[in-house]
N, C-alpha and C. Protein backbone atom coordinates (compact mmCIF):
# COMPACT_ATOMS: atom_id res chain seq x y z
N UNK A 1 -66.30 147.42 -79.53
CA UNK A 1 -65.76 148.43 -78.65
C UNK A 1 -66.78 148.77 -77.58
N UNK A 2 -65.97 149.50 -76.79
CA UNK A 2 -67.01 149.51 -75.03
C UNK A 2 -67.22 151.14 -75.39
N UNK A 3 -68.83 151.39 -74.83
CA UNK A 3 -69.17 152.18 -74.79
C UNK A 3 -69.53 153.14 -73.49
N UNK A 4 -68.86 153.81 -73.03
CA UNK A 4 -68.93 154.44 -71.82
C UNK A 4 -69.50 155.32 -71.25
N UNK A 5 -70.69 156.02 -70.13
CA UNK A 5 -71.05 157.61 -70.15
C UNK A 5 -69.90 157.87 -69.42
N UNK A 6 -69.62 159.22 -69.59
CA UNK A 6 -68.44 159.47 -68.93
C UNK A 6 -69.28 161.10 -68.56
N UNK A 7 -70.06 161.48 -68.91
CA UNK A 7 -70.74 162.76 -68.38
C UNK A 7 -72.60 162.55 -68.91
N UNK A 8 -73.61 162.32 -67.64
CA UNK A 8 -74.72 162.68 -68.13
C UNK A 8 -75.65 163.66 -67.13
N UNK A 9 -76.55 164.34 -67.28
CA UNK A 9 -77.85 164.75 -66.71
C UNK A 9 -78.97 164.42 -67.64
N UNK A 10 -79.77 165.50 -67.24
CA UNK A 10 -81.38 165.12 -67.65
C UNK A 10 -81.30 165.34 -68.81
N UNK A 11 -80.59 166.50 -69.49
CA UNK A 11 -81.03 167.18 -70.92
C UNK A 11 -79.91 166.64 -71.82
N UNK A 12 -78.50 165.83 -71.36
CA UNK A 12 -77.10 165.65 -71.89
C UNK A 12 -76.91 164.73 -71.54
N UNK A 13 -75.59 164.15 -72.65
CA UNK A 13 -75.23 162.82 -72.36
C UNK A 13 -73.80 162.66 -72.92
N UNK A 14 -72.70 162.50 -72.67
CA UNK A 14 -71.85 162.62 -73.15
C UNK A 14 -71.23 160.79 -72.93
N UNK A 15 -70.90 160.60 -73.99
CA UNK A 15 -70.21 158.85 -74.30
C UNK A 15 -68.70 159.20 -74.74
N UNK A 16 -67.86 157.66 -74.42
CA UNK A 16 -66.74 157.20 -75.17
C UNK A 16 -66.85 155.88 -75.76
N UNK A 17 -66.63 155.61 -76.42
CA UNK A 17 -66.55 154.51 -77.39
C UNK A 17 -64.90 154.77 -77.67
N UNK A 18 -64.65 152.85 -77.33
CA UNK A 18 -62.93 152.79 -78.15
C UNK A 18 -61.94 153.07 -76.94
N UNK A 19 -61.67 153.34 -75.79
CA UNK A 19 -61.51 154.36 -74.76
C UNK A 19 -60.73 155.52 -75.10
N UNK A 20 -61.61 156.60 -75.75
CA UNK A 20 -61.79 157.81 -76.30
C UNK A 20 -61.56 158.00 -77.77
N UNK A 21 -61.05 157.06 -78.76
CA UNK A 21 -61.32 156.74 -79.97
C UNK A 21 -62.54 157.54 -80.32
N UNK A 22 -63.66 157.69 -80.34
CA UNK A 22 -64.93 158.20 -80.57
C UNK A 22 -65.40 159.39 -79.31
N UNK A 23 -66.39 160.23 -79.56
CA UNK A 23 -67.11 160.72 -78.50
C UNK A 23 -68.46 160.87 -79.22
N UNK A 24 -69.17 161.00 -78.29
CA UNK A 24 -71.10 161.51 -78.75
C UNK A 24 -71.44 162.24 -77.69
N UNK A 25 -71.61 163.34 -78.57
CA UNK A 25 -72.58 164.63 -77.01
C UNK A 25 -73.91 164.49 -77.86
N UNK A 26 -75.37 163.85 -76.63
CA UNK A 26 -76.40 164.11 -77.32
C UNK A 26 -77.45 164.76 -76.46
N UNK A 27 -78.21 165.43 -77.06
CA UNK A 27 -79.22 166.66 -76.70
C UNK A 27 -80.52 165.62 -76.66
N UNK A 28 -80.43 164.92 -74.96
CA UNK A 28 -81.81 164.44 -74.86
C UNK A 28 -83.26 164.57 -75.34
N UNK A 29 -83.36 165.78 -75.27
CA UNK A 29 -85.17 166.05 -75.14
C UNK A 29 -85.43 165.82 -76.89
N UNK A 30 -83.98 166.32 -77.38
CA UNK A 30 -84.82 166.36 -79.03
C UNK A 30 -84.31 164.43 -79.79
N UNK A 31 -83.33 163.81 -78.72
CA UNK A 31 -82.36 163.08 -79.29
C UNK A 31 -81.32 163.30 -80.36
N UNK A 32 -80.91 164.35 -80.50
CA UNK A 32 -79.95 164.91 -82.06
C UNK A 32 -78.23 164.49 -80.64
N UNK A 33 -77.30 163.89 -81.65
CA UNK A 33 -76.10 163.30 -81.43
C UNK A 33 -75.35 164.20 -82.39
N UNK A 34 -74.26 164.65 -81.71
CA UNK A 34 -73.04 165.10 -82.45
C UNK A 34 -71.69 163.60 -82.63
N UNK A 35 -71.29 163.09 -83.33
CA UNK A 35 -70.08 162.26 -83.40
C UNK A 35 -68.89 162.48 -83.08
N UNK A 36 -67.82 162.56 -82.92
CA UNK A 36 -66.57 163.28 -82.78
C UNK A 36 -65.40 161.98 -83.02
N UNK A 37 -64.73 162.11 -84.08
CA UNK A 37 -63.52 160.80 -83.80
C UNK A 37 -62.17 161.63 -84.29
N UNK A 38 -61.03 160.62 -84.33
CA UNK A 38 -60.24 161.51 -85.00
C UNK A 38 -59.53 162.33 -84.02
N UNK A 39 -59.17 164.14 -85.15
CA UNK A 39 -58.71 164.89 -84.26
C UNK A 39 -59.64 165.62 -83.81
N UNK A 40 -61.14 165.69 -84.37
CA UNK A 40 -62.07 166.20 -83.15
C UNK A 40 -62.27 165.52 -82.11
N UNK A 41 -62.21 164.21 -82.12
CA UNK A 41 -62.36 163.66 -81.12
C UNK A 41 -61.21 164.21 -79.92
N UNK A 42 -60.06 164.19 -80.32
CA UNK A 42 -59.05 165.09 -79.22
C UNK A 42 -59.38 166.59 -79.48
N UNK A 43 -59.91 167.10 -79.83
CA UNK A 43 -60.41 168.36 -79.54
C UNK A 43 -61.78 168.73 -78.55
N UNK A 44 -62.42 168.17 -78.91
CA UNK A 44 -64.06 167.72 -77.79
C UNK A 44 -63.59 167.53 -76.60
N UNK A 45 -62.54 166.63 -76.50
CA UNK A 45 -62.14 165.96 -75.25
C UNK A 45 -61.54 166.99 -74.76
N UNK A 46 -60.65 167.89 -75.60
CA UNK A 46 -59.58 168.53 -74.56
C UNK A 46 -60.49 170.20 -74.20
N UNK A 47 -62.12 170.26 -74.98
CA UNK A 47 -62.82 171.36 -74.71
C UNK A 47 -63.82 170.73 -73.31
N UNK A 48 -63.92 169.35 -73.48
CA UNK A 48 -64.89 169.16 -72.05
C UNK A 48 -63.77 169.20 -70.93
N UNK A 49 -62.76 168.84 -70.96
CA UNK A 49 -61.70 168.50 -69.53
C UNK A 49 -61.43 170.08 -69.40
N UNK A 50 -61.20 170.99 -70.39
CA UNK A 50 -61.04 172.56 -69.57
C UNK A 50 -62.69 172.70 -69.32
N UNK A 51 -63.60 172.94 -69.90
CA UNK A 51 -64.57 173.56 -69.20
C UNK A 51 -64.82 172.56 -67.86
N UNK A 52 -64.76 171.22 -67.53
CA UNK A 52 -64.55 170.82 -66.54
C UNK A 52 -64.01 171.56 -65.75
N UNK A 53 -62.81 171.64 -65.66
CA UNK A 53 -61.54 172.36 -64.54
C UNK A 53 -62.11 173.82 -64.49
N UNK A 54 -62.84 174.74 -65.54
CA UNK A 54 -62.61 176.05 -65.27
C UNK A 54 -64.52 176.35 -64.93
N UNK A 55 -64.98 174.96 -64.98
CA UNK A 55 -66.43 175.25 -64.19
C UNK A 55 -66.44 174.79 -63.16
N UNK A 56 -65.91 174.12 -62.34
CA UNK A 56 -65.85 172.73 -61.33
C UNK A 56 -66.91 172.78 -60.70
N UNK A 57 -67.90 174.10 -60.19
CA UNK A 57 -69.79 173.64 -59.85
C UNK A 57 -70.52 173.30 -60.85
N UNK A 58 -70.53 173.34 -62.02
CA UNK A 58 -71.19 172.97 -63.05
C UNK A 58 -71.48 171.46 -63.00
N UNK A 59 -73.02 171.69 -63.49
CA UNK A 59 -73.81 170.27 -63.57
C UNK A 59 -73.33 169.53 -64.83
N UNK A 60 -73.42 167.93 -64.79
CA UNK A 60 -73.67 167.24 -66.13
C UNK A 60 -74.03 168.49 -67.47
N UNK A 61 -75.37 168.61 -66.70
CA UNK A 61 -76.31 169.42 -67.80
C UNK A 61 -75.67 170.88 -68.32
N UNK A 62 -75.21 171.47 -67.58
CA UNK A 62 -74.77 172.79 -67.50
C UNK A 62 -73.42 172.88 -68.47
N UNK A 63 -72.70 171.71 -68.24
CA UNK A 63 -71.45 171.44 -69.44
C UNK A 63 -71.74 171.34 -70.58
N UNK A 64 -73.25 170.04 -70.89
CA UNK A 64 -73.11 169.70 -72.13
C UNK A 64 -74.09 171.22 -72.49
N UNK A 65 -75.02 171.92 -72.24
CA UNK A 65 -75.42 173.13 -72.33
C UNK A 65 -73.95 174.06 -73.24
N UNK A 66 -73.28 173.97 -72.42
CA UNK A 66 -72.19 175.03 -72.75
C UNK A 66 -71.62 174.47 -74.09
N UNK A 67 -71.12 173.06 -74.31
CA UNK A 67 -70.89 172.43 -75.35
C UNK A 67 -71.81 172.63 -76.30
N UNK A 68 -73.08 172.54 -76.37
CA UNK A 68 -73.77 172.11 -77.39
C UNK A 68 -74.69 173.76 -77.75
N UNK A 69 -74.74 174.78 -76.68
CA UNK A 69 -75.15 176.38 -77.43
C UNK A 69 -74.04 177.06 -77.11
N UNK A 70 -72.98 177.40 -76.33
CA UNK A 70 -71.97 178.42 -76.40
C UNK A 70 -71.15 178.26 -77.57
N UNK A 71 -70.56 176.77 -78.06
CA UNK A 71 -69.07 175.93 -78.85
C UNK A 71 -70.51 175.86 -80.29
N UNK A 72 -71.68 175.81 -79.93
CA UNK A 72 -72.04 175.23 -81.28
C UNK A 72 -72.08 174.05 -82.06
N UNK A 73 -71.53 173.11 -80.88
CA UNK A 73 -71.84 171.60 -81.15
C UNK A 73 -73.46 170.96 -81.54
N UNK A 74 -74.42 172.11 -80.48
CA UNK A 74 -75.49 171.40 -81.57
C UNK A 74 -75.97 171.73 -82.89
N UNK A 75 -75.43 172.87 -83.57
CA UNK A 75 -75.27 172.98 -85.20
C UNK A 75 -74.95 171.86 -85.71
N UNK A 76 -73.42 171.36 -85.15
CA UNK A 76 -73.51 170.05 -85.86
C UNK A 76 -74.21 169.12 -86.10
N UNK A 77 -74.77 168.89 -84.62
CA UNK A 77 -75.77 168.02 -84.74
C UNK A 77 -76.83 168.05 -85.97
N UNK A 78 -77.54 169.16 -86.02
CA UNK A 78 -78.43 169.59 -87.31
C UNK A 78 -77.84 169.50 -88.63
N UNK A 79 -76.45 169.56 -88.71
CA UNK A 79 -75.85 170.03 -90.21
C UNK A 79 -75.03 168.32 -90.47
N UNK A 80 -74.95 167.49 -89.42
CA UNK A 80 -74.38 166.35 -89.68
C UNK A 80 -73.11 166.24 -90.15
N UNK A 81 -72.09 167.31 -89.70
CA UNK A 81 -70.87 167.37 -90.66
C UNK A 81 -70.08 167.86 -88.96
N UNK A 82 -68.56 167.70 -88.65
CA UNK A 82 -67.89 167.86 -88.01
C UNK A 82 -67.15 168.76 -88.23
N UNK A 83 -66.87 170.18 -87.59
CA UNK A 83 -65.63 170.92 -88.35
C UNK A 83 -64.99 171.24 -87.00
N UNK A 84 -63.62 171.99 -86.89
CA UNK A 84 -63.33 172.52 -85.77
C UNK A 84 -64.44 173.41 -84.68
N UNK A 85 -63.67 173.50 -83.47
CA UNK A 85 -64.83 173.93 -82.50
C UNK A 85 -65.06 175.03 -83.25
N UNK A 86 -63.49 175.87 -83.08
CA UNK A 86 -63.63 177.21 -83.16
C UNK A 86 -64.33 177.93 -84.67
N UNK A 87 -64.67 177.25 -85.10
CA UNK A 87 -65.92 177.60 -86.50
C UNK A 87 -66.93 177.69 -86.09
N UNK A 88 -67.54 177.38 -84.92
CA UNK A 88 -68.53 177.22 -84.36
C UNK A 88 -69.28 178.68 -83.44
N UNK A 89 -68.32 178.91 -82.70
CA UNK A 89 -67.97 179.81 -81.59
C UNK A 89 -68.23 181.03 -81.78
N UNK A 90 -69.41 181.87 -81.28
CA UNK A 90 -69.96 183.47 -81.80
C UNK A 90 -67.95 183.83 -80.97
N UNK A 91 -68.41 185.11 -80.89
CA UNK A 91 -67.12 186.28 -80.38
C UNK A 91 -67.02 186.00 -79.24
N UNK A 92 -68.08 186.26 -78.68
CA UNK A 92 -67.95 185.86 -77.23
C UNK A 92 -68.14 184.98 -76.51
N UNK A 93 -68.40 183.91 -76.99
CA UNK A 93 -67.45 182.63 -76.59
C UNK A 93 -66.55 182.07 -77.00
N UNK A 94 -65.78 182.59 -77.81
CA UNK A 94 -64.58 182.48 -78.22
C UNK A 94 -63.71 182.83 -77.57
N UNK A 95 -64.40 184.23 -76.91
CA UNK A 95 -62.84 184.68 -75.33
C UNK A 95 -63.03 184.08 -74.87
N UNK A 96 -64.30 183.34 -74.21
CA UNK A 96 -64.25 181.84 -73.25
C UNK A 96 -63.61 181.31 -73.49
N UNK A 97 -63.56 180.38 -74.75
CA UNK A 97 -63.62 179.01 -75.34
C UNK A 97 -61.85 179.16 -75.17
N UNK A 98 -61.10 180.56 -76.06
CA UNK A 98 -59.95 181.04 -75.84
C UNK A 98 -58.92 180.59 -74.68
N UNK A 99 -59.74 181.44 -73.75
CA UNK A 99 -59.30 181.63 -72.08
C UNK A 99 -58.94 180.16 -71.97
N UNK A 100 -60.48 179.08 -72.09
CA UNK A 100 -60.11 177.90 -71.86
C UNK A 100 -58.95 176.99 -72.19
N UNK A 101 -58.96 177.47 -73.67
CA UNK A 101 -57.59 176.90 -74.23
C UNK A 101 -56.41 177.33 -73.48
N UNK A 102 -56.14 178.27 -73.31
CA UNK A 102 -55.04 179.10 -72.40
C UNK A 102 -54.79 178.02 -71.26
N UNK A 103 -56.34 177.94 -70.56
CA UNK A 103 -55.85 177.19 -69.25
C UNK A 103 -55.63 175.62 -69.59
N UNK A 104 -55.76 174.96 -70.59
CA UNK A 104 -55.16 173.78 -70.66
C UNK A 104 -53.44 173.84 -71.07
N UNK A 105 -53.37 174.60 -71.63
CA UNK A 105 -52.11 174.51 -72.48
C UNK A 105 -51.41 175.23 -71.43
């Protein structure tokens, strides 16, 4: 399978593998990778394409930032286990994360 960046900067890196079958958000400076397949994998996807649309100045870096300390994706990374976003998500990014959902759906 082809492996794709489909979002990077200095500190982030976001891949597809499979064409979107898989995702990997990884936290450069330390190298720690989150996995995503499955129905996280359509969940990751459908949390980067809204914060896409509802950041549209936002950097590479500034997305996977938001992914990996607002959503709590880099817990996973540390805990090596995949669960829904929204397990992740303090309160208040949850009205974000929320809102966001709103604006995809």
């Amino acid at each position: 399978m082809k492996t794709v960046t489909i979002g990077e900067g200095r500190e982030f890196k976001i891949e597809s593998t499979g064409n979107g079958t898989f995702y990997t958000l990884t936290h450069k400076p330390t190298g720690k990778s989150t996995f995503f397949q499955g129905d996280d994998a359509a969940e990751f996807r459908a949390m980067l394409d809204s914060a896409e649309r509802a950041f549209p100045t936002y950097s590479q870096d500034q997305i996977g930032a938001f992914l990996w300390c607002d959503c709590e994706y880099g817990s996973v990374a540390q805990h090596r286990t995949v669960r829904p976003w929204g397990e992740y998500c303090d309160v208040a990014s949850r009205r974000v994360i929320g809102s966001l959902r709103d604006f995809v759906l």
